[in-house]
C-alpha atoms as a PDB file:
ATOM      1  CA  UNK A   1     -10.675  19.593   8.727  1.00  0.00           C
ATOM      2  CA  UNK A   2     -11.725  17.751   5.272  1.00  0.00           C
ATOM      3  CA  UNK A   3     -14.079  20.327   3.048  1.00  0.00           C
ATOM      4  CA  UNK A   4     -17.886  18.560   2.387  1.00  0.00           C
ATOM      5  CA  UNK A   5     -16.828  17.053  -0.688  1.00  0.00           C
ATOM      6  CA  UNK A   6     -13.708  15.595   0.717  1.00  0.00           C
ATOM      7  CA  UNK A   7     -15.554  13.304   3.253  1.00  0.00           C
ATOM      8  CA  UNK A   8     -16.936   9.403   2.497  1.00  0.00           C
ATOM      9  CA  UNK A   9     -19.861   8.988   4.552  1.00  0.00           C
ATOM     10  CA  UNK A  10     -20.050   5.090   5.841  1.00  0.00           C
ATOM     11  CA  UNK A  11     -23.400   3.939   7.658  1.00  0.00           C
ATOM     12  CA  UNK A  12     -22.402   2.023  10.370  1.00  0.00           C
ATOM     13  CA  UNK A  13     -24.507  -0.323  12.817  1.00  0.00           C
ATOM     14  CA  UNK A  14     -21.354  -3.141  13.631  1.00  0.00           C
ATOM     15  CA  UNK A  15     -22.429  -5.260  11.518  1.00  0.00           C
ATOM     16  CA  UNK A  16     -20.258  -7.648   9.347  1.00  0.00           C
ATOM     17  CA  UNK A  17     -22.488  -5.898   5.995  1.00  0.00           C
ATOM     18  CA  UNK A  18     -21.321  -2.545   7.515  1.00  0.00           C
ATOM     19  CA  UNK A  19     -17.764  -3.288   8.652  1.00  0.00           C
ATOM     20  CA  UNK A  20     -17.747  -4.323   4.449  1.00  0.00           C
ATOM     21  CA  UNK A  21     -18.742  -0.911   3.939  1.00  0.00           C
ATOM     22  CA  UNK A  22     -15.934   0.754   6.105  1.00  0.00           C
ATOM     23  CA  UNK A  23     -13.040  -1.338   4.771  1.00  0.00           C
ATOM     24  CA  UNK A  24     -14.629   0.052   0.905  1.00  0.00           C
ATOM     25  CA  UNK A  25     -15.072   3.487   2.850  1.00  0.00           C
ATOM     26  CA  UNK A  26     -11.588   3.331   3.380  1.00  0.00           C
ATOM     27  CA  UNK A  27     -10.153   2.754  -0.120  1.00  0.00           C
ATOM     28  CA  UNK A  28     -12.622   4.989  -1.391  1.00  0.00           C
ATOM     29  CA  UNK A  29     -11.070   7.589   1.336  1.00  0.00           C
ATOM     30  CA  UNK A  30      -7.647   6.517   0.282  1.00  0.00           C
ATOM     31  CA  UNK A  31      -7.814   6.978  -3.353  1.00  0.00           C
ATOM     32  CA  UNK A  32      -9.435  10.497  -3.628  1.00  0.00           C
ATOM     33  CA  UNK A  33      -7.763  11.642  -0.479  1.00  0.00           C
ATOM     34  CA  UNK A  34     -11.307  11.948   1.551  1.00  0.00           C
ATOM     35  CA  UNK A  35     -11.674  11.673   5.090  1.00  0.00           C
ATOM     36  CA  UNK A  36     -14.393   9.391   6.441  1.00  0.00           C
ATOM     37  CA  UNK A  37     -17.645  10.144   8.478  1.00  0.00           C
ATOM     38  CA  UNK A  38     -18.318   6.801   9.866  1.00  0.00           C
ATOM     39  CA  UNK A  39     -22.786   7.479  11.309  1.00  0.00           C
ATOM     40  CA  UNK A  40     -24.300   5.717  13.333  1.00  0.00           C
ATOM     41  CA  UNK A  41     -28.134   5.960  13.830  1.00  0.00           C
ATOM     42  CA  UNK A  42     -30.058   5.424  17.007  1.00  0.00           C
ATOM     43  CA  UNK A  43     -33.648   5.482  17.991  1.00  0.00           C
ATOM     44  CA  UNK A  44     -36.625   3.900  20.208  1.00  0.00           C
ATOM     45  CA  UNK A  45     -38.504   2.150  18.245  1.00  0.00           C
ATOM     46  CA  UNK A  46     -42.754   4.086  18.495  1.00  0.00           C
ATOM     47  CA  UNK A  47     -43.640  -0.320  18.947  1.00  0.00           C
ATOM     48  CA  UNK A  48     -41.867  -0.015  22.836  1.00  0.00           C
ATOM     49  CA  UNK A  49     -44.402   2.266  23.614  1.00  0.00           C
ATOM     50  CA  UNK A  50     -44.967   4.632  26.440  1.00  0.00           C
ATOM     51  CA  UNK A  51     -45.703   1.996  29.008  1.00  0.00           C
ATOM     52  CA  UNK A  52     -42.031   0.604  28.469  1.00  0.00           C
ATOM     53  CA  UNK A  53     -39.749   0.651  31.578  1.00  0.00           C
ATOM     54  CA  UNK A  54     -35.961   0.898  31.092  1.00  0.00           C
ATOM     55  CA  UNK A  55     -32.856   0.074  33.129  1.00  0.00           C
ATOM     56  CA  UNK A  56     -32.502   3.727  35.240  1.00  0.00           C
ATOM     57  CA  UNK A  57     -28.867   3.726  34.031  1.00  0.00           C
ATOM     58  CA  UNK A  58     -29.306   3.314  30.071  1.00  0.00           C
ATOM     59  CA  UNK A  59     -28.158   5.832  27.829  1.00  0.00           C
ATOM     60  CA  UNK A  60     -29.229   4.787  24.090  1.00  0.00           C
ATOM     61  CA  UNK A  61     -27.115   7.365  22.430  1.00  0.00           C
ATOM     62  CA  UNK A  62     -23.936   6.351  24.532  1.00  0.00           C
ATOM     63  CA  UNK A  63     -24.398   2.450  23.795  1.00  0.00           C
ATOM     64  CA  UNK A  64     -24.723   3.917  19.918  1.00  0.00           C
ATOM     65  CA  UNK A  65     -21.425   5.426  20.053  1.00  0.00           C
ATOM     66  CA  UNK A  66     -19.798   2.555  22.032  1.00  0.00           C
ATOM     67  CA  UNK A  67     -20.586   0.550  19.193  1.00  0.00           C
ATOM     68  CA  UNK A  68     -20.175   2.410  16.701  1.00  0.00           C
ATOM     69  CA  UNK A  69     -16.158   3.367  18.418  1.00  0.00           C
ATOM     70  CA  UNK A  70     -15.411  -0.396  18.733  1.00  0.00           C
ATOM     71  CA  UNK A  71     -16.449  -1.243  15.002  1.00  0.00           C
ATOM     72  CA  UNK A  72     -14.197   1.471  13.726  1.00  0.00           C
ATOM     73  CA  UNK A  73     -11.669   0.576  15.772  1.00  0.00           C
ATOM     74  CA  UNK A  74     -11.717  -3.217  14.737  1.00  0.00           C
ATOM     75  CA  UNK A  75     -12.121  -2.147  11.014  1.00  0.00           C
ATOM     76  CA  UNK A  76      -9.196   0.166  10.656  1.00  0.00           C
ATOM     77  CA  UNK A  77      -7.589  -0.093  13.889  1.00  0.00           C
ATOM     78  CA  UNK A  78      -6.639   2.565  16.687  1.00  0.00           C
ATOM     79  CA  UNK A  79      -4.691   4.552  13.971  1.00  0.00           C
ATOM     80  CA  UNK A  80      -6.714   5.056  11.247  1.00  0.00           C
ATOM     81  CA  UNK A  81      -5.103   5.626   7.744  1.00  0.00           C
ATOM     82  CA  UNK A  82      -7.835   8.588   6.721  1.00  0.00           C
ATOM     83  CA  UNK A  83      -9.140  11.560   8.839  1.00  0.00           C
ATOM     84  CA  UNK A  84     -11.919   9.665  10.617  1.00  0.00           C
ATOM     85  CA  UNK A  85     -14.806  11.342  12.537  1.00  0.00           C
ATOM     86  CA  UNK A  86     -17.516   9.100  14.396  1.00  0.00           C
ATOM     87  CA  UNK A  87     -21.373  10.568  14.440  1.00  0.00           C
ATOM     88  CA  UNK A  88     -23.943   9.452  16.865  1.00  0.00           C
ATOM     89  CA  UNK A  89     -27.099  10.836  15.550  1.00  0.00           C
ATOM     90  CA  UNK A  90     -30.767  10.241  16.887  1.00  0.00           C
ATOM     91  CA  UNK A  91     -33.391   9.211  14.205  1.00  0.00           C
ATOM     92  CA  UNK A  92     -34.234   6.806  11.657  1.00  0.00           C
ATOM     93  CA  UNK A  93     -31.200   5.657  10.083  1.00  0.00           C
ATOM     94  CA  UNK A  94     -32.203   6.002   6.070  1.00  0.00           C
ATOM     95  CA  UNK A  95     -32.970   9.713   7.207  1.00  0.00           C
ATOM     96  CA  UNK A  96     -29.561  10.325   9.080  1.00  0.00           C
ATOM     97  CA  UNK A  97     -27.487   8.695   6.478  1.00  0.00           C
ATOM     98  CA  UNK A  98     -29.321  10.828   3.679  1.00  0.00           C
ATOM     99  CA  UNK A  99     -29.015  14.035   5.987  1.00  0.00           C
ATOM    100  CA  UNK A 100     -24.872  13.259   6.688  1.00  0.00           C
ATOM    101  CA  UNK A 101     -24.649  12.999   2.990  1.00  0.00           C
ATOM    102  CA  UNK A 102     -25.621  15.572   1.597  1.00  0.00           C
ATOM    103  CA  UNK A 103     -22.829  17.135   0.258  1.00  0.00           C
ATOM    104  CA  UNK A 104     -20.277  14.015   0.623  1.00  0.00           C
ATOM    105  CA  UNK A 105     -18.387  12.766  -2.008  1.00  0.00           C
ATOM    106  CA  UNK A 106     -20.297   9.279  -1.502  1.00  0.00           C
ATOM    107  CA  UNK A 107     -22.177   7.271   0.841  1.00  0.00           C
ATOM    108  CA  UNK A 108     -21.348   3.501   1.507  1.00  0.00           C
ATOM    109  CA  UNK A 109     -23.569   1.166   3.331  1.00  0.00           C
ATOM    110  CA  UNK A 110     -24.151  -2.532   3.724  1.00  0.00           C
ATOM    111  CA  UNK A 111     -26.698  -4.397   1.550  1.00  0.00           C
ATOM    112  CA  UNK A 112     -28.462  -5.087   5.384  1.00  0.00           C
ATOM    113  CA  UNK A 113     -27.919  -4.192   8.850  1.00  0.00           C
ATOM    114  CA  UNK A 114     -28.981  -5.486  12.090  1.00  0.00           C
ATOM    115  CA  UNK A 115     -32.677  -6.238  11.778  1.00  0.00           C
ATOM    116  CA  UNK A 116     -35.051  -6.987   8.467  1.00  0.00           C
ATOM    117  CA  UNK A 117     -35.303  -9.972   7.491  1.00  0.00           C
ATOM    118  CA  UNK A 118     -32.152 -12.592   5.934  1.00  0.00           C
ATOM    119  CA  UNK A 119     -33.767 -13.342   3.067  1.00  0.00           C
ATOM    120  CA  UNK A 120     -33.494  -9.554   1.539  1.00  0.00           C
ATOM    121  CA  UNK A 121     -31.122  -9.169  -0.834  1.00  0.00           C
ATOM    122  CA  UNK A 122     -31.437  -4.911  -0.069  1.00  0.00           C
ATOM    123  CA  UNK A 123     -31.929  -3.850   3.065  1.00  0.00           C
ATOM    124  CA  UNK A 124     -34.659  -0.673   3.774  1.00  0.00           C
ATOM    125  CA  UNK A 125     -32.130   1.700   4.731  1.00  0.00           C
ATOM    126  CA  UNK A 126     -29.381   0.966   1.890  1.00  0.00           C
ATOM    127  CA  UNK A 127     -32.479   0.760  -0.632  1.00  0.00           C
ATOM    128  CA  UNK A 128     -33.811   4.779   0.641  1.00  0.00           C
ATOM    129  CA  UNK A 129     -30.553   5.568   0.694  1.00  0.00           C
ATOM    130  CA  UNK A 130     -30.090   4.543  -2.931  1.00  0.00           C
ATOM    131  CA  UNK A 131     -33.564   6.038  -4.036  1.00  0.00           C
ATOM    132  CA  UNK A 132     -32.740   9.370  -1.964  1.00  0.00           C
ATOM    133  CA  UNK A 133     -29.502  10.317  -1.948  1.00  0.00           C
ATOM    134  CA  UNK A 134     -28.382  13.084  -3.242  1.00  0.00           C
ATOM    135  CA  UNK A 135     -25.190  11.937  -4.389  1.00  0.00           C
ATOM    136  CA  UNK A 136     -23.127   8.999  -4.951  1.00  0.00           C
ATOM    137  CA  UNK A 137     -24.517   6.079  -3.181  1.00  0.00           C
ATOM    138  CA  UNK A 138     -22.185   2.590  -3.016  1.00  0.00           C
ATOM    139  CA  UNK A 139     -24.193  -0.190  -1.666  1.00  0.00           C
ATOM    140  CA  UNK A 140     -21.540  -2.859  -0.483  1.00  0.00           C
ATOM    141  CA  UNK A 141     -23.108  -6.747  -1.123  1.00  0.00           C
ATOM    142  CA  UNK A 142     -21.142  -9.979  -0.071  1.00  0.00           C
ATOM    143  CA  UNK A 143     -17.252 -10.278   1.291  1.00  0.00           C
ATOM    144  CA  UNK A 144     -15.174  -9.309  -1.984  1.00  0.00           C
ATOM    145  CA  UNK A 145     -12.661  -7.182  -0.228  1.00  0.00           C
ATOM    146  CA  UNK A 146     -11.947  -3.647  -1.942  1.00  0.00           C
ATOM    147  CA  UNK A 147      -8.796  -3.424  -4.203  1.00  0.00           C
ATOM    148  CA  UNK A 148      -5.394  -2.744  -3.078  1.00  0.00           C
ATOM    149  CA  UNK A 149      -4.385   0.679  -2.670  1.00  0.00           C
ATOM    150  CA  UNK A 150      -1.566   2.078  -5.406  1.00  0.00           C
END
């Protein structure tokens, strides 16, 4: 198991701005020999409210991690080249992302997830996480892959 400051902690919602932010998770992983915590956040949103009905058979945290599972897996495959550990947590994401960092060597996330609004060039969550953080804090914009590993 990777110490605290070996791991790169990548927010991850399977989106293409966060599969950007595992494929620079990896290299970062790769060239200081880190393993990767790839989070996922899940939550209902307070604006469902209590009158909401549900499918009987939905499980919110398991649809989190089925996501989250498949996005790792098509970013760096069924064999990943780094340690890689996959955390489902409940809660805002900003706030789970800040909390899985704490003592990481970095956290990575997309410019914007799923939800907001297109025009943004900074997402909510990557712009808390880059006001909060406690450490390191890459915020991946655009498709420019990450370097070649030597």
């Amino acid at each position: 198991m990777t110490s605290p400051r070996e791991r790169v902690v990548v927010g991850v919602d399977g989106s293409q701005p966060s599969k950007q932010a595992l494929r620079w998770g990896l290299f970062l992983a790769q060239t200081t020999g880190a393993g990767i915590d790839a989070v996922i956040a899940w939550m209902i949103p307070a604006s469902a409210g209590a009158g909401a009905v549900w499918p009987a058979d939905w499980n919110p945290q398991q649809d989190a991690a089925d996501v989250l599972h498949r996005t790792v897996t098509e970013v760096l495959g069924e064999q990943p080249q780094v340690p890689v550990r996959e955390i489902v947590t409940v809660g805002g994401a900003a706030r789970v992302l800040l909390e899985a960092s704490k003592d990481a060597r970095i956290l990575v996330v997309g410019s914007r997830g799923h939800g907001g609004f297109s025009g943004l060039l900074l997402g909510s969550v990557s712009a808390a996480c880059a006001e909060h953080a406690p450490g390191a804090v890459l915020v991946i914009h655009g498709e420019t892959p990450p370097p070649p590993v030597r």
